[in-house]
C-alpha atoms as a PDB file:
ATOM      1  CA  UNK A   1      27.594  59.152  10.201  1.00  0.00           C
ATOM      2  CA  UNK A   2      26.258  57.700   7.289  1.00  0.00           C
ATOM      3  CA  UNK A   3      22.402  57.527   6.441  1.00  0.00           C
ATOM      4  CA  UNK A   4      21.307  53.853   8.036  1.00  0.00           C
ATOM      5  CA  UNK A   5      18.396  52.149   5.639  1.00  0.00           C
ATOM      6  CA  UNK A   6      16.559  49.078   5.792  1.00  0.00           C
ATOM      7  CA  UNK A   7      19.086  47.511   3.834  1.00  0.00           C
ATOM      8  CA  UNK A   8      22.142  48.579   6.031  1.00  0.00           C
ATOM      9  CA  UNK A   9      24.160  45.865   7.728  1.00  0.00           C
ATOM     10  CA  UNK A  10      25.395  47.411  11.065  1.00  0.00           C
ATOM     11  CA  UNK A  11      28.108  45.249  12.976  1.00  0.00           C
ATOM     12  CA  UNK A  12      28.830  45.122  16.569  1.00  0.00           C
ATOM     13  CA  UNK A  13      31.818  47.357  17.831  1.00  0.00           C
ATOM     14  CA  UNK A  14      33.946  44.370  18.447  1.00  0.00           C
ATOM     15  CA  UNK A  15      33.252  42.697  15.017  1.00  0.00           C
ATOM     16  CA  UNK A  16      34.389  45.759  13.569  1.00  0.00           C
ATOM     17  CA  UNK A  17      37.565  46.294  14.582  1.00  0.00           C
ATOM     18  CA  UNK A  18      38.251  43.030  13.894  1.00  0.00           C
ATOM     19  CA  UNK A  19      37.544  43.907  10.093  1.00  0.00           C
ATOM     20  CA  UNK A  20      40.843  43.550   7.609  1.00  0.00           C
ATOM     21  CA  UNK A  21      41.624  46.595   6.389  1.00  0.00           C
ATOM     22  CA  UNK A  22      39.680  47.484   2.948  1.00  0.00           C
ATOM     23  CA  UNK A  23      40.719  45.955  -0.417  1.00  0.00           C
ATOM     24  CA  UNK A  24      41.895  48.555  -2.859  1.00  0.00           C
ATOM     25  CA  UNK A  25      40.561  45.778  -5.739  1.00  0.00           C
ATOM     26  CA  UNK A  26      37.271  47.094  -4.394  1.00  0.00           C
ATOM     27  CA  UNK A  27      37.450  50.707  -5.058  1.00  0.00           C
ATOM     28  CA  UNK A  28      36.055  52.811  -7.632  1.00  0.00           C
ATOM     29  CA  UNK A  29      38.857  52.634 -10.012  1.00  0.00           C
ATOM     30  CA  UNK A  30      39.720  56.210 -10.817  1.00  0.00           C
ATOM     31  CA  UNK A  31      39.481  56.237 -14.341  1.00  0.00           C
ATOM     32  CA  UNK A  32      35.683  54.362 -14.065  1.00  0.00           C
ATOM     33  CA  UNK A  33      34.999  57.215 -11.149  1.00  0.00           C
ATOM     34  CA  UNK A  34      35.710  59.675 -14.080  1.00  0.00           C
ATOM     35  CA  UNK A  35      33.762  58.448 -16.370  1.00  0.00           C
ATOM     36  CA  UNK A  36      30.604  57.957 -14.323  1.00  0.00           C
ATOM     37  CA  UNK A  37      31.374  62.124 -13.124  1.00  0.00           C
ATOM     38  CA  UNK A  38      31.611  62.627 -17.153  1.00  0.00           C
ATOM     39  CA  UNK A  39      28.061  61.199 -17.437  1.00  0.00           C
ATOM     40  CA  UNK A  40      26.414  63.162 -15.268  1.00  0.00           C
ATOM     41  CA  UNK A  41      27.886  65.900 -16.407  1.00  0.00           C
ATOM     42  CA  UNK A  42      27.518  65.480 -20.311  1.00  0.00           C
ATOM     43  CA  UNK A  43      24.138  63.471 -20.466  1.00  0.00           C
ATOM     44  CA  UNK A  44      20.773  64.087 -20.330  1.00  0.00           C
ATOM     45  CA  UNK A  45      17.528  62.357 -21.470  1.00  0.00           C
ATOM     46  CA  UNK A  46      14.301  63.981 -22.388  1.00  0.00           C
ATOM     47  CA  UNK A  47      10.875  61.697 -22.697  1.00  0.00           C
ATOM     48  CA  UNK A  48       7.739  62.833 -24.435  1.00  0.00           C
ATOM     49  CA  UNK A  49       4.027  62.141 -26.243  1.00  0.00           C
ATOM     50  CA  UNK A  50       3.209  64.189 -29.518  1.00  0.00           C
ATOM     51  CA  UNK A  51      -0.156  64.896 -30.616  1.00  0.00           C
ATOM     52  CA  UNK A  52      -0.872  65.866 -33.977  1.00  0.00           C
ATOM     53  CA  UNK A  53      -4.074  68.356 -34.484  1.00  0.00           C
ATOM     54  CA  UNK A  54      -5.252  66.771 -37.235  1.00  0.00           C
ATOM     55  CA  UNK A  55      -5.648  63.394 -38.702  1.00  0.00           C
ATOM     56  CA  UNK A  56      -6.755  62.684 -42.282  1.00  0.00           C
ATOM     57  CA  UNK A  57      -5.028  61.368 -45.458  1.00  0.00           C
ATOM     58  CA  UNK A  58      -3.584  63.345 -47.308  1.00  0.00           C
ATOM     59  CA  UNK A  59      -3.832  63.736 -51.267  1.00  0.00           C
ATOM     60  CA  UNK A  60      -1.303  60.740 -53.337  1.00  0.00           C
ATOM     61  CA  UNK A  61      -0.123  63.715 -55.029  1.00  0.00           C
ATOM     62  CA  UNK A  62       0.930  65.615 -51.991  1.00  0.00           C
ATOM     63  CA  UNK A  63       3.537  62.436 -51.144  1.00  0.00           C
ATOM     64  CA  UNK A  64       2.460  63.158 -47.264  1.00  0.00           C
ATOM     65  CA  UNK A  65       0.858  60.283 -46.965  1.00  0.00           C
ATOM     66  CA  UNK A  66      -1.224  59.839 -43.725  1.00  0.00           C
ATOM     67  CA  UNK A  67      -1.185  63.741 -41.540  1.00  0.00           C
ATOM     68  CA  UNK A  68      -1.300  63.437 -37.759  1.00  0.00           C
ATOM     69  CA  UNK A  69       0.684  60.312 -36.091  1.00  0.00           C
ATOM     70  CA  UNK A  70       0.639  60.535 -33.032  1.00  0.00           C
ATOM     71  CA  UNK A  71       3.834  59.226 -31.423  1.00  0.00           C
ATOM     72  CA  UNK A  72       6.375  59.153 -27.862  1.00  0.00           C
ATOM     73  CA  UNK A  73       9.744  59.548 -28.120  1.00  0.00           C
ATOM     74  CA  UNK A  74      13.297  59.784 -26.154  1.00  0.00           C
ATOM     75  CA  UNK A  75      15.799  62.127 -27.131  1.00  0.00           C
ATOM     76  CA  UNK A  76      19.161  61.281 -25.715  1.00  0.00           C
ATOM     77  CA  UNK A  77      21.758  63.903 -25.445  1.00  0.00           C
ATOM     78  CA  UNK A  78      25.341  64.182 -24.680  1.00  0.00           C
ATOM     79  CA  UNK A  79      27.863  67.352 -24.480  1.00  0.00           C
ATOM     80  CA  UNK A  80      31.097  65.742 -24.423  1.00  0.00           C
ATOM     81  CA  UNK A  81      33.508  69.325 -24.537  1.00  0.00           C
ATOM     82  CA  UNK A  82      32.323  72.793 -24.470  1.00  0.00           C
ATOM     83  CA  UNK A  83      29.088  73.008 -26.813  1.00  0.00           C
ATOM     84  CA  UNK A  84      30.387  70.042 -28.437  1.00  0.00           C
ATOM     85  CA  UNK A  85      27.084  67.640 -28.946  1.00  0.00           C
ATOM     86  CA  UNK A  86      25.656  64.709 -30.201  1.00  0.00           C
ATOM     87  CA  UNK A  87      21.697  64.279 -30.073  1.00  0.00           C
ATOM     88  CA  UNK A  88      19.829  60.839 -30.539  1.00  0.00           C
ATOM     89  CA  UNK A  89      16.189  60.635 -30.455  1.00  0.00           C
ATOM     90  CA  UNK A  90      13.950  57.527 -30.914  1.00  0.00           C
ATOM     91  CA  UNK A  91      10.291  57.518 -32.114  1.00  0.00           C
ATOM     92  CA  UNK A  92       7.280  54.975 -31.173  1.00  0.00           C
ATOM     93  CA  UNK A  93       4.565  55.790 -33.434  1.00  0.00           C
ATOM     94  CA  UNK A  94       1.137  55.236 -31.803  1.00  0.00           C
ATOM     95  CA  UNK A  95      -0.567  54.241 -34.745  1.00  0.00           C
ATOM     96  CA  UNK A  96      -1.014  50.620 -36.873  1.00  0.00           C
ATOM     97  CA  UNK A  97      -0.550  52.361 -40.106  1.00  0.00           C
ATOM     98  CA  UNK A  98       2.428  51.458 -42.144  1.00  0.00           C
ATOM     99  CA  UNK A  99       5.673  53.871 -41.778  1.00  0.00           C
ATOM    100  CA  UNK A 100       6.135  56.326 -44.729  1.00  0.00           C
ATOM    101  CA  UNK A 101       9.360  56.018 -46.153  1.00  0.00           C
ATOM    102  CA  UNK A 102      10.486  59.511 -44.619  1.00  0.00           C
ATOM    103  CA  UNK A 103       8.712  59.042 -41.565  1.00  0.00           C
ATOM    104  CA  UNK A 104      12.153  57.944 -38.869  1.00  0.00           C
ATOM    105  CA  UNK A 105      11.787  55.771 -35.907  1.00  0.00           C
ATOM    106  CA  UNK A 106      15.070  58.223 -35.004  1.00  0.00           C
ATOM    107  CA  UNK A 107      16.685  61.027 -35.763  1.00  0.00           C
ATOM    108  CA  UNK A 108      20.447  62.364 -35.173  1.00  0.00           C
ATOM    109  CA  UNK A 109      22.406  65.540 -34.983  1.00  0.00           C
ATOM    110  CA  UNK A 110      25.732  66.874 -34.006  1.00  0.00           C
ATOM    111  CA  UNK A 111      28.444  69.485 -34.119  1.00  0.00           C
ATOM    112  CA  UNK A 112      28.932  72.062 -32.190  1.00  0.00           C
ATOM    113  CA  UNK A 113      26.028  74.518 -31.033  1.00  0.00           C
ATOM    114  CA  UNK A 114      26.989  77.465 -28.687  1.00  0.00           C
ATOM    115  CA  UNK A 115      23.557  78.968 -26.994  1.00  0.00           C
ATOM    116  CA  UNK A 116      25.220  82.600 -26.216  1.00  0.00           C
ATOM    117  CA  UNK A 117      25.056  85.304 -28.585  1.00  0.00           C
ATOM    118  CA  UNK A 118      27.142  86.685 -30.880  1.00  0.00           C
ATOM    119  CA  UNK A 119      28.301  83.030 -31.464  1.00  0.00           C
ATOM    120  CA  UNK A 120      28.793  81.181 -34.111  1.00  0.00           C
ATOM    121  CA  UNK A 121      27.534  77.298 -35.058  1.00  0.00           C
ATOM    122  CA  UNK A 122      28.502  73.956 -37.808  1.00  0.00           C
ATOM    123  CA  UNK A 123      25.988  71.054 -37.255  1.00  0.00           C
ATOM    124  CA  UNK A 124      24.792  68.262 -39.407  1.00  0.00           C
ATOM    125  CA  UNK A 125      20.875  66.963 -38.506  1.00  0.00           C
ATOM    126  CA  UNK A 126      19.170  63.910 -39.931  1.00  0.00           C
ATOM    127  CA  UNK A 127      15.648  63.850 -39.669  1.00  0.00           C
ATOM    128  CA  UNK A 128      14.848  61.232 -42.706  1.00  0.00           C
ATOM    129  CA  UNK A 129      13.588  57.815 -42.986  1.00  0.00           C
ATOM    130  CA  UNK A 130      16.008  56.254 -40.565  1.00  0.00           C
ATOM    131  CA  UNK A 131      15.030  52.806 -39.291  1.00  0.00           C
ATOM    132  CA  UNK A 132      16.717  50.708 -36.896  1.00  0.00           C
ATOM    133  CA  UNK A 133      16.237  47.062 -38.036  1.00  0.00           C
ATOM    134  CA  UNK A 134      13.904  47.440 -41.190  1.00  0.00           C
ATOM    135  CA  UNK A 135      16.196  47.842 -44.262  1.00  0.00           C
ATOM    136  CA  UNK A 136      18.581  50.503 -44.311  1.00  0.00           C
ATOM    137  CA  UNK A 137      19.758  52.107 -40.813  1.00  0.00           C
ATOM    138  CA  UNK A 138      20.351  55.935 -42.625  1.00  0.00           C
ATOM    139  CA  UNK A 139      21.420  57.905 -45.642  1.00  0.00           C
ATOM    140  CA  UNK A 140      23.821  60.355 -44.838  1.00  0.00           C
ATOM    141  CA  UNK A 141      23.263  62.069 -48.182  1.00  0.00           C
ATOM    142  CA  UNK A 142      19.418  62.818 -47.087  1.00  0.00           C
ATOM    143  CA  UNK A 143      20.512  65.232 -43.769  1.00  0.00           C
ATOM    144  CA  UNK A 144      20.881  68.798 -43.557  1.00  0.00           C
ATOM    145  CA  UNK A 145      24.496  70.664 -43.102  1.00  0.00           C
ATOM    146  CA  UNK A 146      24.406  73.642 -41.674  1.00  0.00           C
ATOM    147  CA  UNK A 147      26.618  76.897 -40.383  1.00  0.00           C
ATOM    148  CA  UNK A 148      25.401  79.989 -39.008  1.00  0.00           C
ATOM    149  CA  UNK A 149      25.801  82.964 -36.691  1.00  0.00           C
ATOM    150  CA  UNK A 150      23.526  83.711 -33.286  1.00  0.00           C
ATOM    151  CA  UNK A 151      23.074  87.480 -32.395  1.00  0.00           C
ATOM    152  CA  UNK A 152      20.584  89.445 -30.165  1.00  0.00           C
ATOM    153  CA  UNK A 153      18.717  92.793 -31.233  1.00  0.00           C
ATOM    154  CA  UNK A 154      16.827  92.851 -27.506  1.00  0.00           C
ATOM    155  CA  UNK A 155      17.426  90.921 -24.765  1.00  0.00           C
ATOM    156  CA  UNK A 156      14.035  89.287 -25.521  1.00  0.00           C
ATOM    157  CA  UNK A 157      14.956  88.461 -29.102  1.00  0.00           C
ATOM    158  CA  UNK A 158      17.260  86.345 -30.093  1.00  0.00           C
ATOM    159  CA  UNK A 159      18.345  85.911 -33.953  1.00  0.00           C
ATOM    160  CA  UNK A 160      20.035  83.338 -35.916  1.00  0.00           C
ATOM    161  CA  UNK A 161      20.878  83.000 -39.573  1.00  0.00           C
ATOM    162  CA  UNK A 162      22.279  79.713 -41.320  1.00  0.00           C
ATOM    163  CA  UNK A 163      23.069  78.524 -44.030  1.00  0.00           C
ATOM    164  CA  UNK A 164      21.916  74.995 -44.785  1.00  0.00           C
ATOM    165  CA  UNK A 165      22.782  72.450 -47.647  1.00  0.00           C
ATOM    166  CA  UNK A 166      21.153  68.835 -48.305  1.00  0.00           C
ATOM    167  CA  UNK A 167      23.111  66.938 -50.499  1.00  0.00           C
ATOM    168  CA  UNK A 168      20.699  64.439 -51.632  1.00  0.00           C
ATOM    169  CA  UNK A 169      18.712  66.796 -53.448  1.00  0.00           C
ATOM    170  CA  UNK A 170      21.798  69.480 -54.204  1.00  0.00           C
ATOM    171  CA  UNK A 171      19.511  71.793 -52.897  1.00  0.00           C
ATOM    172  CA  UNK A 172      20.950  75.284 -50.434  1.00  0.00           C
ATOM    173  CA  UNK A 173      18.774  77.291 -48.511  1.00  0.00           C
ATOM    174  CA  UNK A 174      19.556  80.374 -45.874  1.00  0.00           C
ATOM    175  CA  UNK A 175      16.890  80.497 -42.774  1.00  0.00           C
ATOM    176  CA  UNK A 176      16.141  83.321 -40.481  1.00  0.00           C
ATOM    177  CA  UNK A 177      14.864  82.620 -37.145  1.00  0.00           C
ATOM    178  CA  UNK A 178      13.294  84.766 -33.893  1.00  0.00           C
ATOM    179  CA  UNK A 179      12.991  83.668 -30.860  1.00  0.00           C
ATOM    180  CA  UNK A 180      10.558  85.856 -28.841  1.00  0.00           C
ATOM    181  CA  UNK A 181      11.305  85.266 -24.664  1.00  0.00           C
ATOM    182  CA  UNK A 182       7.871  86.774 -23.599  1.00  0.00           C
ATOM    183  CA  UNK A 183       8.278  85.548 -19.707  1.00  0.00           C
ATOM    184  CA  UNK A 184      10.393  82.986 -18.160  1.00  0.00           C
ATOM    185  CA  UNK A 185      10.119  80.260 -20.051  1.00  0.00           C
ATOM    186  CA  UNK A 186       7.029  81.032 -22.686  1.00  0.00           C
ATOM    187  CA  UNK A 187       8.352  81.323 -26.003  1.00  0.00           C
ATOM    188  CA  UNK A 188       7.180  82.048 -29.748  1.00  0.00           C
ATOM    189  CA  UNK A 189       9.535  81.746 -32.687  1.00  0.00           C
ATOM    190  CA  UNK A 190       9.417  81.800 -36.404  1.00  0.00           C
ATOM    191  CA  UNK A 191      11.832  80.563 -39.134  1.00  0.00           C
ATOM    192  CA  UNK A 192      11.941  82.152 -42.560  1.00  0.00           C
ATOM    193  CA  UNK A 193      13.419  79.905 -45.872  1.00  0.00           C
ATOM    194  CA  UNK A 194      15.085  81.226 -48.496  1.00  0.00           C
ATOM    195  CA  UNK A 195      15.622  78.801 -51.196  1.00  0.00           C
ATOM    196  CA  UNK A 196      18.992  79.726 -53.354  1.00  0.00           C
ATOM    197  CA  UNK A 197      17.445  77.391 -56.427  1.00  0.00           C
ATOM    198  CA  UNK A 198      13.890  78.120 -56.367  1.00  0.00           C
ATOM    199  CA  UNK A 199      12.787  75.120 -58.960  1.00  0.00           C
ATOM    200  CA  UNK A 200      13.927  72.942 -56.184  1.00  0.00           C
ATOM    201  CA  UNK A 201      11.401  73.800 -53.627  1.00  0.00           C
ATOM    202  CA  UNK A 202       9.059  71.151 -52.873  1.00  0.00           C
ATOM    203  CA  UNK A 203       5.411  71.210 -51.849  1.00  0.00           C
ATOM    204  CA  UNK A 204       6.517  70.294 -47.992  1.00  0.00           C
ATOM    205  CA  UNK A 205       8.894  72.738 -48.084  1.00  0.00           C
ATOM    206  CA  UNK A 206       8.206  76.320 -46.109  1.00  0.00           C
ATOM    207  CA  UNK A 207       8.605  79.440 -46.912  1.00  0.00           C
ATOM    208  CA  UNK A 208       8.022  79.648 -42.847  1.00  0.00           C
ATOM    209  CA  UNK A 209       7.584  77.543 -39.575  1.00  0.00           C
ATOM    210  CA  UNK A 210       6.765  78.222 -36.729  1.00  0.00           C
ATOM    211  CA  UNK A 211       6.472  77.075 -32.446  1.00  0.00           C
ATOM    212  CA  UNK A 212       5.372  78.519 -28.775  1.00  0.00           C
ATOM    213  CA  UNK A 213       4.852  77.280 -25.701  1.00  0.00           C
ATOM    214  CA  UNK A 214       6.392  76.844 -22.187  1.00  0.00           C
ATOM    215  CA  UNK A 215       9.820  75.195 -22.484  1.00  0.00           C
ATOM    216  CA  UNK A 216      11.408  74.809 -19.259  1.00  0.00           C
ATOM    217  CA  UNK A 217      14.827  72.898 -19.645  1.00  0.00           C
ATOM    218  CA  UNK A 218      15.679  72.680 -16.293  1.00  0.00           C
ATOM    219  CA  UNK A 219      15.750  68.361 -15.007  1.00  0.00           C
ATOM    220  CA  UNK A 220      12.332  67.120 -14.062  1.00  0.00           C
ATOM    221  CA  UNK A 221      10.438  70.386 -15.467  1.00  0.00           C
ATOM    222  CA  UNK A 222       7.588  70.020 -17.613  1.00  0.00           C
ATOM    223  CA  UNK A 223       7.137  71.410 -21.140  1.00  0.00           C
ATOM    224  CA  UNK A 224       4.496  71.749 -23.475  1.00  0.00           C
ATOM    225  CA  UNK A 225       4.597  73.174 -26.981  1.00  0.00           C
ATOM    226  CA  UNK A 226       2.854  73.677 -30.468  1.00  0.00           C
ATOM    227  CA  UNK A 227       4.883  73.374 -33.399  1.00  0.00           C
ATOM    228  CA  UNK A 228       4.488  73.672 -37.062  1.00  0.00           C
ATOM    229  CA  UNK A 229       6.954  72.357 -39.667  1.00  0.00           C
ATOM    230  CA  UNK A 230       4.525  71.910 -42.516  1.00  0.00           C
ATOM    231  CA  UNK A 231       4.773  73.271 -45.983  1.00  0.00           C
ATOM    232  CA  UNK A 232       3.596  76.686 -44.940  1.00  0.00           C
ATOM    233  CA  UNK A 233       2.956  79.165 -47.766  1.00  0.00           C
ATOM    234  CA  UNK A 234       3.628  83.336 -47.250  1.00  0.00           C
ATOM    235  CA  UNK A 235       0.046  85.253 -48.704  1.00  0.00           C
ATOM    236  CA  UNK A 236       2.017  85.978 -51.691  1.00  0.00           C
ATOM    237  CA  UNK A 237       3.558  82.704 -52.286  1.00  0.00           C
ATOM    238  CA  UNK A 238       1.325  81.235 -54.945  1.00  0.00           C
ATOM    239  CA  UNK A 239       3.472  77.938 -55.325  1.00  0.00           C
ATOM    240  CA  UNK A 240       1.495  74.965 -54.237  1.00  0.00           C
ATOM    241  CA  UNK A 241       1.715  74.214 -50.010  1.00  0.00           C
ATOM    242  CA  UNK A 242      -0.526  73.382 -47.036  1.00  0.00           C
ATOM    243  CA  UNK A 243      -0.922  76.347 -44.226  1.00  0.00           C
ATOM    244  CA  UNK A 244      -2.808  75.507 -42.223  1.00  0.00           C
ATOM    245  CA  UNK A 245      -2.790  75.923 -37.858  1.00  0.00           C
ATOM    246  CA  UNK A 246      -4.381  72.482 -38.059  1.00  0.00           C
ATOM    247  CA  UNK A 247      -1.100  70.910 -39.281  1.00  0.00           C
ATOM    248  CA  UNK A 248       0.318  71.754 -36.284  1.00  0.00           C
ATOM    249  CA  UNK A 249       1.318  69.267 -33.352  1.00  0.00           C
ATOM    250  CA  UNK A 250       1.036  69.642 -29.487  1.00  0.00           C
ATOM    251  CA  UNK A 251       4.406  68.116 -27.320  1.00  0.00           C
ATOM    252  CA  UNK A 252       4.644  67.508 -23.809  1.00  0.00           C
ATOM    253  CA  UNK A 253       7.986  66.108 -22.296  1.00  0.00           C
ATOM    254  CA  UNK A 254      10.302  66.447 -19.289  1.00  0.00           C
ATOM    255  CA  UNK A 255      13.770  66.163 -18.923  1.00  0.00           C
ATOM    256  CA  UNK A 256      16.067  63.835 -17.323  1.00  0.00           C
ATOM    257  CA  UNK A 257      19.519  64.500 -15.973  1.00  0.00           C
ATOM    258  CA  UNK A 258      21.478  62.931 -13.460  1.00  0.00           C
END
């Protein structure tokens, strides 16, 4: 017996029986049935408020323009085969301030990503000035191509090591990243650059970035993380950056699956 709710029409016996038998125009088609099961298998959403530490302007010569917008955004993800993906993620900057003209209202990847170790990984990202009705919609030159290899040394670190290329500035880079799994889902990882042409490093790019926190990627599980993606300088990197803990920013988000 079904579940009856307020909004359940229950007929008398005799009315019933008297029913004609059920239209199969008013099925589920099949093929629509599979696509709806696809859905909930392949998408998920995760929603979210960002909090930059600190809030000043920046130098003109730096290019950063204003440091610290605060913003929400939804990322959108679907995993139509294997590890197989496509990521979409919208921004809604919390701030009156006009846009820089790398700052996106959203950002895209996709490729294919496998989590395991011992695994390899192709992806292109796009994390540039991308607006949705304001001028152009994207540059494809101005993303990031990247291959790379996932390994383990201890089953609480996990490695990876890419190679990345952005063709708008011809520029190649390897990273190294950790990813420290100190207890269940509390985290710390760094990335280390290494720029193939070093001429081409700019002031906001890092020799190293950095994140921790309690990411729990489970549906309707909160997370909460620091991150750090500035132009972070190592002690005997002399070229002109900006370390500093302060140029950090705090996330908290949830995720959404069917």
């Amino acid at each position: 017996m079904g579940v009856i709710t307020p909004f359940t029409t229950v007929l008398p016996k005799e009315r019933r029986e008297k029913l004609p038998q059920e239209r199969p125009d008013r099925k589920l088609p099949e093929n629509k049935n599979k696509f709806i099961n696809f859905l909930k298998d392949s998408l998920s959403f995760r929603i979210g408020y960002t909090r930059c530490l600190e809030k000043k302007k920046a130098a003109k010569e730096t290019n950063f323009g204003t440091v610290g917008k605060d913003y929400l955004f939804l990322n959108v993800h679907l995993n139509p085969a294997s590890y197989w993906f496509f990521s979409l993620t919208f921004y809604r900057y919390l701030t009156q301030s006009k846009l820089n003209p790398w700052e996106p209202e959203f950002s895209y990847a996709f490729g294919y990503d496998d989590w395991h170790p011992n695994t390899f990984n192709l992806m292109y990202s796009n994390y540039s000035g991308n607006r949705i009705c304001r001028g152009r919609l994207t540059n494809l030159s101005e993303g990031v191509i990247s291959g790379g290899y996932k390994f383990n040394s201890l089953s609480e670190l996990a490695h990876a090591i890419n190679l990345n290329y952005k063709p708008s500035e011809d520029k190649t880079f390897l990273t190294f990243n950790t990813r420290w799994s100190i207890y269940k889902f509390l985290y710390a990882q760094i990335t280390a650059y290494i720029y193939l042409q070093p001429e081409k490093q700019k002031m906001w790019d890092p020799d190293f970035t950095y994140s921790f926190g309690w990411f729990d990627w489970r549906p309707f599980h909160i997370s909460v993380e620091y991150s750090n993606y500035g132009g972070n300088r190592f002690p005997w990197h002399k070229k002109a950056g900006n370390t500093s803990f302060k140029n950090g920013c705090i996330s908290i988000h949830i995720g959404i699956a069917f």
